[in-house]
N, C-alpha and C. Protein backbone atom coordinates (compact mmCIF):
# COMPACT_ATOMS: atom_id res chain seq x y z
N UNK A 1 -1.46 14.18 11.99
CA UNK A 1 -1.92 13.26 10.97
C UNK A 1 -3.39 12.93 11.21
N UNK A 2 -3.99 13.08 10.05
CA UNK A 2 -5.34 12.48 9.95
C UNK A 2 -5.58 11.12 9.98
N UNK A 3 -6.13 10.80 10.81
CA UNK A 3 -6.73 9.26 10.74
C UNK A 3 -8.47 9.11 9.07
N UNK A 4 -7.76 8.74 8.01
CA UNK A 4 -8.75 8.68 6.92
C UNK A 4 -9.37 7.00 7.65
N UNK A 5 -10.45 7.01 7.71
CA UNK A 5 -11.36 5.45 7.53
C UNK A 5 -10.70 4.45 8.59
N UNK A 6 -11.05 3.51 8.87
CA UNK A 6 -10.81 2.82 9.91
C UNK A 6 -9.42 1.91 10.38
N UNK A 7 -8.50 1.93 10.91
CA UNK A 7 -7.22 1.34 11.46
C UNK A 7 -7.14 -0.22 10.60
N UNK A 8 -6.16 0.03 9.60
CA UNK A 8 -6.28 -1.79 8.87
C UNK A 8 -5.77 -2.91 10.29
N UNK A 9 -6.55 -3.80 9.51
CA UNK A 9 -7.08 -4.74 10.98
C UNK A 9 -5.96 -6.15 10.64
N UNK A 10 -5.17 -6.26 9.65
CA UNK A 10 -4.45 -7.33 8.93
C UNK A 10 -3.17 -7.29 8.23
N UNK A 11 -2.35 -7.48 7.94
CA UNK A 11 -1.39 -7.29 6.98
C UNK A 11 -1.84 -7.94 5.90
N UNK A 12 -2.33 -8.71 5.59
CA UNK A 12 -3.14 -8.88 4.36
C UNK A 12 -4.08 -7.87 3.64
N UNK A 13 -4.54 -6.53 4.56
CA UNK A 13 -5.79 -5.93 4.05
C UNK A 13 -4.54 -5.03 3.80
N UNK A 14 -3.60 -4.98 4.56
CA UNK A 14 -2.65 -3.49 4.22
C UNK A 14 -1.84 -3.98 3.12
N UNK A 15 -1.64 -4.88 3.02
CA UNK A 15 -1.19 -5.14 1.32
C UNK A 15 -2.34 -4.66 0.41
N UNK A 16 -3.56 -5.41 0.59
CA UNK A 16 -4.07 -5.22 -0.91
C UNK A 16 -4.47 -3.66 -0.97
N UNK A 17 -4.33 -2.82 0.32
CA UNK A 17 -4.69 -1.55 0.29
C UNK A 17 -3.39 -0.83 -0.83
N UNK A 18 -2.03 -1.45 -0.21
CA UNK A 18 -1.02 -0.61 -0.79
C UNK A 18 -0.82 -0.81 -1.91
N UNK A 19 -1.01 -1.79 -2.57
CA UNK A 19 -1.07 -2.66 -4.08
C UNK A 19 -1.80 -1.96 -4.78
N UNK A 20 -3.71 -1.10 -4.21
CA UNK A 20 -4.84 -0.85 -4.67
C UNK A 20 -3.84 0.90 -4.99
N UNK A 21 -3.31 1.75 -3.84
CA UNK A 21 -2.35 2.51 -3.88
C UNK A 21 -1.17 2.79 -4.81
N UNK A 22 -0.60 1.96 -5.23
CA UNK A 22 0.63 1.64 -5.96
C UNK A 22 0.40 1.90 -7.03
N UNK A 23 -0.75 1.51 -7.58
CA UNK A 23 -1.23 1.50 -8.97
C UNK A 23 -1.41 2.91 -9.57
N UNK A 24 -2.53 3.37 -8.52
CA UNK A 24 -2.79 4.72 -8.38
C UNK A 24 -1.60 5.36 -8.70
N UNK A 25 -0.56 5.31 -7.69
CA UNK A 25 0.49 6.26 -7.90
C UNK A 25 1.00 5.48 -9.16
N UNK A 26 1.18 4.90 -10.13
CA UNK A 26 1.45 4.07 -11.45
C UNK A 26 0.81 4.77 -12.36
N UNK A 27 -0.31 5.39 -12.55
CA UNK A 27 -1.10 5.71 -13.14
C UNK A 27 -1.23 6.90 -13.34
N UNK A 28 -0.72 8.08 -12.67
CA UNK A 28 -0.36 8.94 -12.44
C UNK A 28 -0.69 9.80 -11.32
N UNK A 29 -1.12 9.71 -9.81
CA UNK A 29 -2.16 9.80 -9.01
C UNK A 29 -0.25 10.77 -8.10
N UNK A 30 -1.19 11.96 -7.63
CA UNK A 30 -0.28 12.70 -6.94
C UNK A 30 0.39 11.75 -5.43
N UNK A 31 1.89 11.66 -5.10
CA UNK A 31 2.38 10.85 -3.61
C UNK A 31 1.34 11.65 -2.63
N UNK A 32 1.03 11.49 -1.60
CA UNK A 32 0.55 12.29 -0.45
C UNK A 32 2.03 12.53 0.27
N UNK A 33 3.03 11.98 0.41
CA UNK A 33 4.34 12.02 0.96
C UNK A 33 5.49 12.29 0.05
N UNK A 34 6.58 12.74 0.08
CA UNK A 34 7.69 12.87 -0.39
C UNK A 34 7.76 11.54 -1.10
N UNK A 35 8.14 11.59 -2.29
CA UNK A 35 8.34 10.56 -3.10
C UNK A 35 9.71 9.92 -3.57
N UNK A 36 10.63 11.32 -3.76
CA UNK A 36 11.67 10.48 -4.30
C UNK A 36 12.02 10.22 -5.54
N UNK A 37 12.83 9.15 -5.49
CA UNK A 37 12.68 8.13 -6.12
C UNK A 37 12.63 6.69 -5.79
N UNK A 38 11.68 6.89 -4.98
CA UNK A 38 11.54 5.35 -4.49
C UNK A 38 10.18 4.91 -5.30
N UNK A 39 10.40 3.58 -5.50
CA UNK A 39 8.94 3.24 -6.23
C UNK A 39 7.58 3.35 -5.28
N UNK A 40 6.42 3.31 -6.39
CA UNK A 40 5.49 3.37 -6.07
C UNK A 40 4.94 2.02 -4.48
N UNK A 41 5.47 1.71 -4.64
CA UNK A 41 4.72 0.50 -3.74
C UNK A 41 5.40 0.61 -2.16
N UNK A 42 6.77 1.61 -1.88
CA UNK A 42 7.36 1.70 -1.27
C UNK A 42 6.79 3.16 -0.80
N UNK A 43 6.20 4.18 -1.93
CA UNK A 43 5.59 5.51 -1.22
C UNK A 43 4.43 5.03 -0.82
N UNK A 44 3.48 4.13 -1.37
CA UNK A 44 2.04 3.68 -1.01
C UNK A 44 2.29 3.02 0.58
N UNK A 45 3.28 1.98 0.83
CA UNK A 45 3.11 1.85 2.31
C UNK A 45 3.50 3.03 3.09
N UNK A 46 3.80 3.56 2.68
CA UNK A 46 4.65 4.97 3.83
C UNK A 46 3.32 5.91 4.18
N UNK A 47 2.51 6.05 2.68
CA UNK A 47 1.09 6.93 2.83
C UNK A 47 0.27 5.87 3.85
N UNK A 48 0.41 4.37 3.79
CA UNK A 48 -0.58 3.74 4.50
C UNK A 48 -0.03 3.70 5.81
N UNK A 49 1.12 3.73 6.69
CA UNK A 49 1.67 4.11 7.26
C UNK A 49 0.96 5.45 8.54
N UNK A 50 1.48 6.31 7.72
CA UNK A 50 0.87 7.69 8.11
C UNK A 50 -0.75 8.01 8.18
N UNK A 51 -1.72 6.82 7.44
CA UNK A 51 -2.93 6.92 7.38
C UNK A 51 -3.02 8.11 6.73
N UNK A 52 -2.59 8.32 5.21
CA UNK A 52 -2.84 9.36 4.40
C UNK A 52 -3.80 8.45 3.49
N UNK A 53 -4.22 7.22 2.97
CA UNK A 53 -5.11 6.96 2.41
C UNK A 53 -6.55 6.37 2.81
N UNK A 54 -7.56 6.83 2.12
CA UNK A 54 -8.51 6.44 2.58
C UNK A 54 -8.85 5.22 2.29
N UNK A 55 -9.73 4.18 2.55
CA UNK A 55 -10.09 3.17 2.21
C UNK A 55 -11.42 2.94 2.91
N UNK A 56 -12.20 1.64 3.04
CA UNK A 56 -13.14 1.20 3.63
C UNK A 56 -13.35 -0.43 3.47
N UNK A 57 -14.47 -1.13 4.24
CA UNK A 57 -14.91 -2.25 3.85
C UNK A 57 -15.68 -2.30 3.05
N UNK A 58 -16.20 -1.51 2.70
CA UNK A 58 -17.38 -1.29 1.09
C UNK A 58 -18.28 -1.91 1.70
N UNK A 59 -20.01 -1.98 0.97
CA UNK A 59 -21.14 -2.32 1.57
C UNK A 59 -21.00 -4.51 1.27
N UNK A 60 -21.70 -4.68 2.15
CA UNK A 60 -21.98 -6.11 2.49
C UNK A 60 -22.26 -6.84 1.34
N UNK A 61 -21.51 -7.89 1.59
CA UNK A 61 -22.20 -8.98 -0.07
C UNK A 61 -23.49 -9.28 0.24
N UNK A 62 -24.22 -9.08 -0.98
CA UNK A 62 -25.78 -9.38 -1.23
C UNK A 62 -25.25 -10.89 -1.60
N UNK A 63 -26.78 -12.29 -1.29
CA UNK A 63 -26.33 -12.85 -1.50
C UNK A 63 -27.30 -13.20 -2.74
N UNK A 64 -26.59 -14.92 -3.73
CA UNK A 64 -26.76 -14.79 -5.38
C UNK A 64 -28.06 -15.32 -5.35
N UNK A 65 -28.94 -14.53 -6.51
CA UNK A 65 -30.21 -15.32 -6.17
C UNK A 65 -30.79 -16.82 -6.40
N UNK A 66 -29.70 -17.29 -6.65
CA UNK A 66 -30.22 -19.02 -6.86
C UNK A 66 -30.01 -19.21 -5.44
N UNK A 67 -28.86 -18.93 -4.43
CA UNK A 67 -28.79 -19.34 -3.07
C UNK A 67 -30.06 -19.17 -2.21
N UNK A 68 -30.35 -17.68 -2.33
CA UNK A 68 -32.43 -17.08 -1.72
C UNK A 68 -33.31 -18.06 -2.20
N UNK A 69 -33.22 -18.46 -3.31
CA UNK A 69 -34.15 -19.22 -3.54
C UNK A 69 -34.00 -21.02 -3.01
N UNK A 70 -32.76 -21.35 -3.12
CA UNK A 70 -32.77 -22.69 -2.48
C UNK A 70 -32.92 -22.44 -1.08
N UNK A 71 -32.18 -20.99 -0.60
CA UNK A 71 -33.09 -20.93 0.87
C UNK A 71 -34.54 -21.22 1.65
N UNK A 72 -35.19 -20.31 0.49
CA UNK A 72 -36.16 -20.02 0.77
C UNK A 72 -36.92 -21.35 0.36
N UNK A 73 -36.93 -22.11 -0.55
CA UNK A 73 -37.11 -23.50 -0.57
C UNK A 73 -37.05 -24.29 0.64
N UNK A 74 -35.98 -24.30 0.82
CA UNK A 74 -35.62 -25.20 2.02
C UNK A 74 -36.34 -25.03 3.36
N UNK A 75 -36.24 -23.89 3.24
CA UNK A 75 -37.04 -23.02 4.59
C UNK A 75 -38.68 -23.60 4.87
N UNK A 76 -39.50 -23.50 3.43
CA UNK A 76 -40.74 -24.01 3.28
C UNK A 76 -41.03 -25.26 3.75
N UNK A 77 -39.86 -26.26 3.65
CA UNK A 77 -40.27 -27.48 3.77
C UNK A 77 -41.04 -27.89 2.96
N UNK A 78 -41.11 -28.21 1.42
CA UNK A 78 -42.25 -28.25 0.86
C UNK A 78 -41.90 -29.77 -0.08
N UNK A 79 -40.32 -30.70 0.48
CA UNK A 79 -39.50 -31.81 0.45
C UNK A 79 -39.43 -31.60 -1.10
N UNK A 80 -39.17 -30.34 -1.61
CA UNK A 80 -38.91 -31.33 -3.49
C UNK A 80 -37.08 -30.08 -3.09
N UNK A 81 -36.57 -30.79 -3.98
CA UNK A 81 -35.08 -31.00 -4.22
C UNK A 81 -34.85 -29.57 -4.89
N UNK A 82 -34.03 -29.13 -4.10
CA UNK A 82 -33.66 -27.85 -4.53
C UNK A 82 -33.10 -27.72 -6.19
N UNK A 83 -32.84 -26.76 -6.81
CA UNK A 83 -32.57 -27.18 -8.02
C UNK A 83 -31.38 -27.27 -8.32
N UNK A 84 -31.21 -28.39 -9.51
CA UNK A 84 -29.28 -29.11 -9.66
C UNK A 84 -28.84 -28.45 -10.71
N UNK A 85 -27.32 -28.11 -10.58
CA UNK A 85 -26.88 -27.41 -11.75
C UNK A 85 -26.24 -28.37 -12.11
N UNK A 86 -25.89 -28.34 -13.55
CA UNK A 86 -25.06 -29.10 -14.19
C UNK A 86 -23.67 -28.41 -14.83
N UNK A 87 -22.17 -29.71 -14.32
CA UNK A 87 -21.56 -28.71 -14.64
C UNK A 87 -20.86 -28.33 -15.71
N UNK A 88 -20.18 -27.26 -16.08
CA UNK A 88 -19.73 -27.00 -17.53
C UNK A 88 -18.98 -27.23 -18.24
N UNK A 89 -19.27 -27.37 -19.76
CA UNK A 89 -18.47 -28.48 -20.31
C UNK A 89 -17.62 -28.35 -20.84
N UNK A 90 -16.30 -28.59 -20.75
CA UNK A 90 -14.55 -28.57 -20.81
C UNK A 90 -14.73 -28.32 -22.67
N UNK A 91 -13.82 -27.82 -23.09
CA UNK A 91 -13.74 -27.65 -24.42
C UNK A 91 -12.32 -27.72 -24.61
């Protein structure tokens, strides 16, 4: 067996992996394993299992640019008040 991408580190990440999986095979996406007739969500852990799917952590959150900028505000020291949002209005 191939080891695809890095050892899931959680049972939380190996859910949303097999869930992200499940679908796939829902959708029409070939089993990597004997399928059956067992449902999809039951062949997706068996592929995650065996490390037949690939996955990753994907690249790093950038962060939003109002946050850089109240950073970078703040950072200056230049004492005026970062800027206030107001919040939105219920309908």
């Amino acid at each position: 067996m191939e080891n695809k991408g890095p050892a899931i580190d959680s049972k939380f990440r190996r859910v949303l992996v097999a869930a992200n999986r499940a679908e796939q095979l829902m959708r029409g996406a070939r089993a990597k394993v004997e399928a059956g007739k067992r449902k999809p969500t039951r062949v997706a852990m068996e592929e995650i299992d065996h490390s037949l799917v690939e996955w990753g952590y994907g690249p790093p959150p950038q962060p939003e640019p109002s946050e850089a900028a109240a950073a970078a505000a703040g950072a200056a020291g230049d004492g005026s008040p970062a800027e206030q949002t107001q919040p939105a209005e219920v309908h």
